[in-house]
PDB file of N, CA and C in Angstrom:
ATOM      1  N   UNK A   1       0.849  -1.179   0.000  1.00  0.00           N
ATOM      2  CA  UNK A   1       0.000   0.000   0.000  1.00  0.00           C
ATOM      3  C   UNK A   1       0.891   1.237   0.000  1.00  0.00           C
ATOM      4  N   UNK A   2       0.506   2.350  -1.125  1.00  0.00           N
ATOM      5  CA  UNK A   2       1.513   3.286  -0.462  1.00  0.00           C
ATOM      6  C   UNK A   2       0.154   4.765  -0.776  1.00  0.00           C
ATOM      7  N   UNK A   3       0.069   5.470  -0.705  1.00  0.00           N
ATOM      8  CA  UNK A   3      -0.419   7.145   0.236  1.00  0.00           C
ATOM      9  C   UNK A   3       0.215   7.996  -0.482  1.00  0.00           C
ATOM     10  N   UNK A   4      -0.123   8.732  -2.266  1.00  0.00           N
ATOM     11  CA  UNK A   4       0.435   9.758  -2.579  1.00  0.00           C
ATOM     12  C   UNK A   4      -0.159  11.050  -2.841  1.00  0.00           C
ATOM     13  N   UNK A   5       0.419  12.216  -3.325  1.00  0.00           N
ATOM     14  CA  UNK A   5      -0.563  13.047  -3.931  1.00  0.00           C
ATOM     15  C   UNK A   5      -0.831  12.574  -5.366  1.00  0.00           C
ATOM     16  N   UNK A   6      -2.209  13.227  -5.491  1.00  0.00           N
ATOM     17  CA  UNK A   6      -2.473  13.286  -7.283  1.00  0.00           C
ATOM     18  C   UNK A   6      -1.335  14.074  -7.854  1.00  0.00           C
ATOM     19  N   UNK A   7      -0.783  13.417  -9.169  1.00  0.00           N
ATOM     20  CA  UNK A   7      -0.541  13.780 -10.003  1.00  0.00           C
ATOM     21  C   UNK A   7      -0.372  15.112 -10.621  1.00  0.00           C
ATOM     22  N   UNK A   8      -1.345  15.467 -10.230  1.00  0.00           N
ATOM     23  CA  UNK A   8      -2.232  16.655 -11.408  1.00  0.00           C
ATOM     24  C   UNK A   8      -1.533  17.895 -10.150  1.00  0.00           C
ATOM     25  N   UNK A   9      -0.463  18.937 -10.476  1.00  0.00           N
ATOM     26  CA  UNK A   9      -0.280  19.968  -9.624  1.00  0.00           C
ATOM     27  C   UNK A   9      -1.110  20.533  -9.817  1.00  0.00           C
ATOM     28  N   UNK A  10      -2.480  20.912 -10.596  1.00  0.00           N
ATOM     29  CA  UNK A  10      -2.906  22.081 -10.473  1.00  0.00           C
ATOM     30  C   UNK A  10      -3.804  21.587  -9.422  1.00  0.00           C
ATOM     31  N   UNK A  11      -4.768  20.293  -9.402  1.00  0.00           N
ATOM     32  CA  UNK A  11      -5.712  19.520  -8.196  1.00  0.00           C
ATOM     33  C   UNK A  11      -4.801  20.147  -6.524  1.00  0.00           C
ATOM     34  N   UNK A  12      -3.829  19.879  -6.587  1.00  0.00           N
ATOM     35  CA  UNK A  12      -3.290  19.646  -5.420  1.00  0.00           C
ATOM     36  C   UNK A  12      -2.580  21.010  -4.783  1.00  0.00           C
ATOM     37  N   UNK A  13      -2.428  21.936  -5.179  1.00  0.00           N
ATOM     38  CA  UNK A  13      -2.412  23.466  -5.545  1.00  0.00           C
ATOM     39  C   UNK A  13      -3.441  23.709  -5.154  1.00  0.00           C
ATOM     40  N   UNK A  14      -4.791  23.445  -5.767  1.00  0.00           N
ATOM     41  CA  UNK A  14      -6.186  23.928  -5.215  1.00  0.00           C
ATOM     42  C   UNK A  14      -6.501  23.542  -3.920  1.00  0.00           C
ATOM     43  N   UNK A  15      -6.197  22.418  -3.453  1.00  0.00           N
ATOM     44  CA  UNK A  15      -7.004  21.795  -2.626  1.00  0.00           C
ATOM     45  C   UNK A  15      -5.878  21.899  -1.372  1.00  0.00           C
ATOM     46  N   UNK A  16      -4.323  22.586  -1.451  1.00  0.00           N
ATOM     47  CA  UNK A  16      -3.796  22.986  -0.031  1.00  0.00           C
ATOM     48  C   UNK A  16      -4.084  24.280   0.311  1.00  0.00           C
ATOM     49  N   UNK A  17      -4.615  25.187  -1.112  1.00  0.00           N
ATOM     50  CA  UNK A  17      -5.123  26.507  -0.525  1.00  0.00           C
ATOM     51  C   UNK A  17      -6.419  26.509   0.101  1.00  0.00           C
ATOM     52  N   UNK A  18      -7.255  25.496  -0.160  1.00  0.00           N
ATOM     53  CA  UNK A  18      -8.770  25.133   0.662  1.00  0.00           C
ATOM     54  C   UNK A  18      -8.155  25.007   1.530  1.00  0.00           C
ATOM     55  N   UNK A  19      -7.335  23.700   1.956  1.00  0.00           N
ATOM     56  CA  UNK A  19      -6.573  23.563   3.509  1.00  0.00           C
ATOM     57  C   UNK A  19      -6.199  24.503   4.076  1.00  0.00           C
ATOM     58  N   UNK A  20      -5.391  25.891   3.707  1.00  0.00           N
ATOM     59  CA  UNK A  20      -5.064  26.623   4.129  1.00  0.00           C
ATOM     60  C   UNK A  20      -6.356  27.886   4.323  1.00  0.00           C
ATOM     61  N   UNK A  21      -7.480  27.834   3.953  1.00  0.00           N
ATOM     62  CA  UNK A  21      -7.971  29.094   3.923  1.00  0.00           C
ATOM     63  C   UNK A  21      -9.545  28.261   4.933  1.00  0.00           C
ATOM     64  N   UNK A  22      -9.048  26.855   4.960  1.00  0.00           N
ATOM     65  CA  UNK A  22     -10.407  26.413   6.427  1.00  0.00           C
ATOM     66  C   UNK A  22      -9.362  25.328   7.398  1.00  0.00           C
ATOM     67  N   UNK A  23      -8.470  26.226   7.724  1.00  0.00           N
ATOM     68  CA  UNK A  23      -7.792  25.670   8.828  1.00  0.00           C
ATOM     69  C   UNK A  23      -7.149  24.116   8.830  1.00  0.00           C
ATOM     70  N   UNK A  24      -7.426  23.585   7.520  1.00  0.00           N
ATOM     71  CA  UNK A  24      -7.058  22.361   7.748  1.00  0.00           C
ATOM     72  C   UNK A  24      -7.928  21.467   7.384  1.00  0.00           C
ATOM     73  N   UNK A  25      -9.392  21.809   7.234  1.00  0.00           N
ATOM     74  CA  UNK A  25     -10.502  20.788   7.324  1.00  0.00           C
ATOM     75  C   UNK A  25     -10.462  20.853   5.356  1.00  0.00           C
ATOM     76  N   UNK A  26     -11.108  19.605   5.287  1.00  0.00           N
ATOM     77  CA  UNK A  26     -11.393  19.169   3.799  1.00  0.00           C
ATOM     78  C   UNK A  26     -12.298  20.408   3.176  1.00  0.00           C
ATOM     79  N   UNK A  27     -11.766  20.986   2.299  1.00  0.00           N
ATOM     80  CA  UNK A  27     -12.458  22.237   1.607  1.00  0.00           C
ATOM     81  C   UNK A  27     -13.636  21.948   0.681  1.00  0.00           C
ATOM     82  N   UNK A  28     -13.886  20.675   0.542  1.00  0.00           N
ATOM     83  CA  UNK A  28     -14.936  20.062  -0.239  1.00  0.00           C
ATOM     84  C   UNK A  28     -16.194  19.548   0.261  1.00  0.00           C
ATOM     85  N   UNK A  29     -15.813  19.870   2.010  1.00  0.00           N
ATOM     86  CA  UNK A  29     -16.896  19.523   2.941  1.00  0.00           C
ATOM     87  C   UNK A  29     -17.442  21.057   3.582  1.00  0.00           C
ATOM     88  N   UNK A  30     -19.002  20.781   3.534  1.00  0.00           N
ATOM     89  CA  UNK A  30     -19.341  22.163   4.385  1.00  0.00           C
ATOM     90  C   UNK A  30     -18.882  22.204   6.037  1.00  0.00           C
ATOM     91  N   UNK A  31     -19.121  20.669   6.626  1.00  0.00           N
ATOM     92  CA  UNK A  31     -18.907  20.886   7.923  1.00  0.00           C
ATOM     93  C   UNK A  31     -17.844  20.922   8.365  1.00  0.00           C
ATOM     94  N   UNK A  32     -17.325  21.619   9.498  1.00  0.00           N
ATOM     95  CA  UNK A  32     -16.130  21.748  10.049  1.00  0.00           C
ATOM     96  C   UNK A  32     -15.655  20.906  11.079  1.00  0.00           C
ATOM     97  N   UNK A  33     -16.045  19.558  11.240  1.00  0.00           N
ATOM     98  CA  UNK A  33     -15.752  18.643  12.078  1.00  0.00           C
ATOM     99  C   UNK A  33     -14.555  18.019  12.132  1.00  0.00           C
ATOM    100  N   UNK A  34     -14.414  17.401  13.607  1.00  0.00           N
ATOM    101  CA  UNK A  34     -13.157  16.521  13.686  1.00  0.00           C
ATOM    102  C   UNK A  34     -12.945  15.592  12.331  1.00  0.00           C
ATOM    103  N   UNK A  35     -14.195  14.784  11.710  1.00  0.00           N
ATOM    104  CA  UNK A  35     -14.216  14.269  10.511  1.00  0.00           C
ATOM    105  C   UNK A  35     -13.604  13.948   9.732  1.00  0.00           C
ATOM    106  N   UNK A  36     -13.468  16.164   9.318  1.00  0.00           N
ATOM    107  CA  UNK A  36     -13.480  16.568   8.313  1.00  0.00           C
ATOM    108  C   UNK A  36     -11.889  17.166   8.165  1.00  0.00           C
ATOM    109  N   UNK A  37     -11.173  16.634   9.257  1.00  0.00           N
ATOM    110  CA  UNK A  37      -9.602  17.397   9.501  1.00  0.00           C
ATOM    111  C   UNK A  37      -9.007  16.565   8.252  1.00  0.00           C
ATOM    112  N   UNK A  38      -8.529  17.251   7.628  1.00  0.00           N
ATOM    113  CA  UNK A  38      -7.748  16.787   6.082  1.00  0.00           C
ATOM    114  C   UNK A  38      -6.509  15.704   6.955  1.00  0.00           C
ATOM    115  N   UNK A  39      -6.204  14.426   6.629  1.00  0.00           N
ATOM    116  CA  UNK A  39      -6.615  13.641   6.138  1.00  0.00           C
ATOM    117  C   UNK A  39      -8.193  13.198   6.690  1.00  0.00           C
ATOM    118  N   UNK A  40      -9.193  13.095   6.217  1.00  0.00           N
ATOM    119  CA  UNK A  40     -10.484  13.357   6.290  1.00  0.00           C
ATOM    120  C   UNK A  40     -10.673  11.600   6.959  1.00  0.00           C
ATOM    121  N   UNK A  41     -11.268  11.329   7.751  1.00  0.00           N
ATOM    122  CA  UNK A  41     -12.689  10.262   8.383  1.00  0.00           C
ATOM    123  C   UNK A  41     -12.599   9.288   7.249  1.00  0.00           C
ATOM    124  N   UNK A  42     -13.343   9.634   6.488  1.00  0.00           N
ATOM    125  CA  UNK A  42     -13.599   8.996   4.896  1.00  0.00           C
ATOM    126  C   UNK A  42     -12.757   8.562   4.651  1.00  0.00           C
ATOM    127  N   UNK A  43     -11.326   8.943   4.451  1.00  0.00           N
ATOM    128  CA  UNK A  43     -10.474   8.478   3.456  1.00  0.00           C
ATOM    129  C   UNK A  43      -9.237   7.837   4.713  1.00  0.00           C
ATOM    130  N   UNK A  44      -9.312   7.862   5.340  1.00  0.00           N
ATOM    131  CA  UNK A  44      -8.553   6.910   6.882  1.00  0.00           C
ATOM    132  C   UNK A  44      -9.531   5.704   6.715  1.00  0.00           C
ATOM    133  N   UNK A  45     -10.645   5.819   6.716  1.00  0.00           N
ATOM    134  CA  UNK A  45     -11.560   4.404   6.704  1.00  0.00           C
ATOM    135  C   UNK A  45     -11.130   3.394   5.225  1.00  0.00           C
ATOM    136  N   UNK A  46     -11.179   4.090   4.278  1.00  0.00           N
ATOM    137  CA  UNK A  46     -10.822   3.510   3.088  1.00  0.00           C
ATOM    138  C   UNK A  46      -9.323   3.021   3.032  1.00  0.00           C
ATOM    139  N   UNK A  47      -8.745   3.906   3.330  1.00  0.00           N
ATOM    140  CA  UNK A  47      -7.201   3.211   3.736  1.00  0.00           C
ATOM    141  C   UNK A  47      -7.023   1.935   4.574  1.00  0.00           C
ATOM    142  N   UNK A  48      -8.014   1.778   5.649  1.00  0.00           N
ATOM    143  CA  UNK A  48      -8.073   0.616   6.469  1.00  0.00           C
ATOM    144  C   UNK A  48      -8.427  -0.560   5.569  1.00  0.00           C
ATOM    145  N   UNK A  49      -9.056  -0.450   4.854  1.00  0.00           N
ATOM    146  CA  UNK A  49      -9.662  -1.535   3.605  1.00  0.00           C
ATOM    147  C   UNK A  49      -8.640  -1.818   2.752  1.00  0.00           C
ATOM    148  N   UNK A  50      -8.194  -3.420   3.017  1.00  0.00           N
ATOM    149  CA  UNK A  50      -6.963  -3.829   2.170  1.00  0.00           C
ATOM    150  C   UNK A  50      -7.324  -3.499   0.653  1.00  0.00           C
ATOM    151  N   UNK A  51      -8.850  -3.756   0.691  1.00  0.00           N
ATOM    152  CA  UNK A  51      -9.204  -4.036  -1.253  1.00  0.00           C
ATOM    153  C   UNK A  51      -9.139  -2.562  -1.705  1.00  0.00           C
ATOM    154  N   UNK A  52      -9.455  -1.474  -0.810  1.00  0.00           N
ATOM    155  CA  UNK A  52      -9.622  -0.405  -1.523  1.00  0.00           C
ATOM    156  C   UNK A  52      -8.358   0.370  -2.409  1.00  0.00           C
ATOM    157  N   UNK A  53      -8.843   0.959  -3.724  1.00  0.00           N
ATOM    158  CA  UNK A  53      -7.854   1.547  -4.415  1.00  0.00           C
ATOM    159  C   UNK A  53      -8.585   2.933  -4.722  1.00  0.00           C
ATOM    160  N   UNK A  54      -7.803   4.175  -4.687  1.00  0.00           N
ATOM    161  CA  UNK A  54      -8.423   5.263  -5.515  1.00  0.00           C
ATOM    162  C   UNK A  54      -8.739   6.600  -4.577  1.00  0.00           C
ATOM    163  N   UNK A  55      -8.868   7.754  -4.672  1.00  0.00           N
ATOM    164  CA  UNK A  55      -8.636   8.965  -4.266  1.00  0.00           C
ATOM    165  C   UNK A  55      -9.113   9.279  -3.419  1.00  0.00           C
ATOM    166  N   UNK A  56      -9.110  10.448  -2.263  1.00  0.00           N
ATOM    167  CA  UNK A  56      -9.817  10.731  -1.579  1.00  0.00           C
ATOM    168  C   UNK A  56     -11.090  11.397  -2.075  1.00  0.00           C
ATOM    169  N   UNK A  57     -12.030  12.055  -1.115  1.00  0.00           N
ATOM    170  CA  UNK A  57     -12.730  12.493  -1.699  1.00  0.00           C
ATOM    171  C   UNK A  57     -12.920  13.907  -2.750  1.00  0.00           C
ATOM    172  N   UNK A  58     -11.903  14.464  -2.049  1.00  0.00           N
ATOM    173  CA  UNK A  58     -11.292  16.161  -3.020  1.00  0.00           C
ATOM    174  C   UNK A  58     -10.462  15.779  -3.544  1.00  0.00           C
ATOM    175  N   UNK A  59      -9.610  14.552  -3.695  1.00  0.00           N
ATOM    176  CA  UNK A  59      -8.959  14.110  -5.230  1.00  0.00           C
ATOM    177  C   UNK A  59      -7.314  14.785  -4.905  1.00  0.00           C
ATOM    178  N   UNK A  60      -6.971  15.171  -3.689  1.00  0.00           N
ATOM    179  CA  UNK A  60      -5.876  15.249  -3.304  1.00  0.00           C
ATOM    180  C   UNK A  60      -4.778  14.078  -2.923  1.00  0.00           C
ATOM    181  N   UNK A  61      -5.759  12.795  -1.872  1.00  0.00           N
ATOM    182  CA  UNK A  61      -4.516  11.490  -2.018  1.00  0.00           C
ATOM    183  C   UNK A  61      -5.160  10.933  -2.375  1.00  0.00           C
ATOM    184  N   UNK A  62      -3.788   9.550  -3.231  1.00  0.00           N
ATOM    185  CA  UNK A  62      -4.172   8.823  -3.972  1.00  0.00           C
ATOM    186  C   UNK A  62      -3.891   7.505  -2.733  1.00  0.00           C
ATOM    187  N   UNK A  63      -4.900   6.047  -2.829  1.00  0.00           N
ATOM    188  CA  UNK A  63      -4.036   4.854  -1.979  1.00  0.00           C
ATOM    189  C   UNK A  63      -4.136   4.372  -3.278  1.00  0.00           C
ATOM    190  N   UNK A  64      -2.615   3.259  -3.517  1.00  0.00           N
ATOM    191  CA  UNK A  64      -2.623   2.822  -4.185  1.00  0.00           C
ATOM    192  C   UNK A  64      -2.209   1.421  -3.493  1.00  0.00           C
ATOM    193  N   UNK A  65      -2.624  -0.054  -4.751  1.00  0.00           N
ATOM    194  CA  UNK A  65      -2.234  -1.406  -3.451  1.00  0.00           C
ATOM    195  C   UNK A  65      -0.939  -1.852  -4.433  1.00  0.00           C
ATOM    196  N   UNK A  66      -0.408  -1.512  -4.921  1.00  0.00           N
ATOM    197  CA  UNK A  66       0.940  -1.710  -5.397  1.00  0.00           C
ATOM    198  C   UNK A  66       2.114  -0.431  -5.217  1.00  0.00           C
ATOM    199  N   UNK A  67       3.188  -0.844  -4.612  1.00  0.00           N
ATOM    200  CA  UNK A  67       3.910   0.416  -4.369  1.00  0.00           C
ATOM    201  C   UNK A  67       4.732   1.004  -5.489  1.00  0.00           C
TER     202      UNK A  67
END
C-alpha cells in the first residue's frame, strides 16, 4: 500500500489553498468537524480496507495497493 498526492499539480495546488484558507478541514466539505480534519474520516476508513484503491474524496490522495 503506499499514500500519494495526485498527479495533477494544479488539483493539489487547489485543494492545499482550501486547507489553508479552512484551517485544515477538507475544503470540499461544508462541515467543520473533527471528521473533516484533512486527512479526512472517509479516506482513513478507506485506507483501512486492504481491497480499496483510488482517491480521496477532493482528489488530493491517492491509496494505491501496489507500491
Amino acid at each position: 500500500m503506499k499514500i500519494k498526492l495526485n498527479p495533477d499539480a494544479q488539483i493539489v495546488d487547489t485543494i492545499k489553498e482550501g486547507l489553508k484558507r479552512t484551517g485544515g478541514y477538507c475544503p470540499c466539505r461544508l462541515e467543520r468537524t473533527p471528521e473533516n480534519k484533512c486527512m479526512c474520516k472517509e479516506f482513513r476508513d478507506q485506507i483501512a480496507d486492504p481491497q480499496y484503491e483510488g482517491f480521496c474524496h477532493c482528489m488530493l490522495y491517492y491509496k494505491s495497493l501496489t507500491e
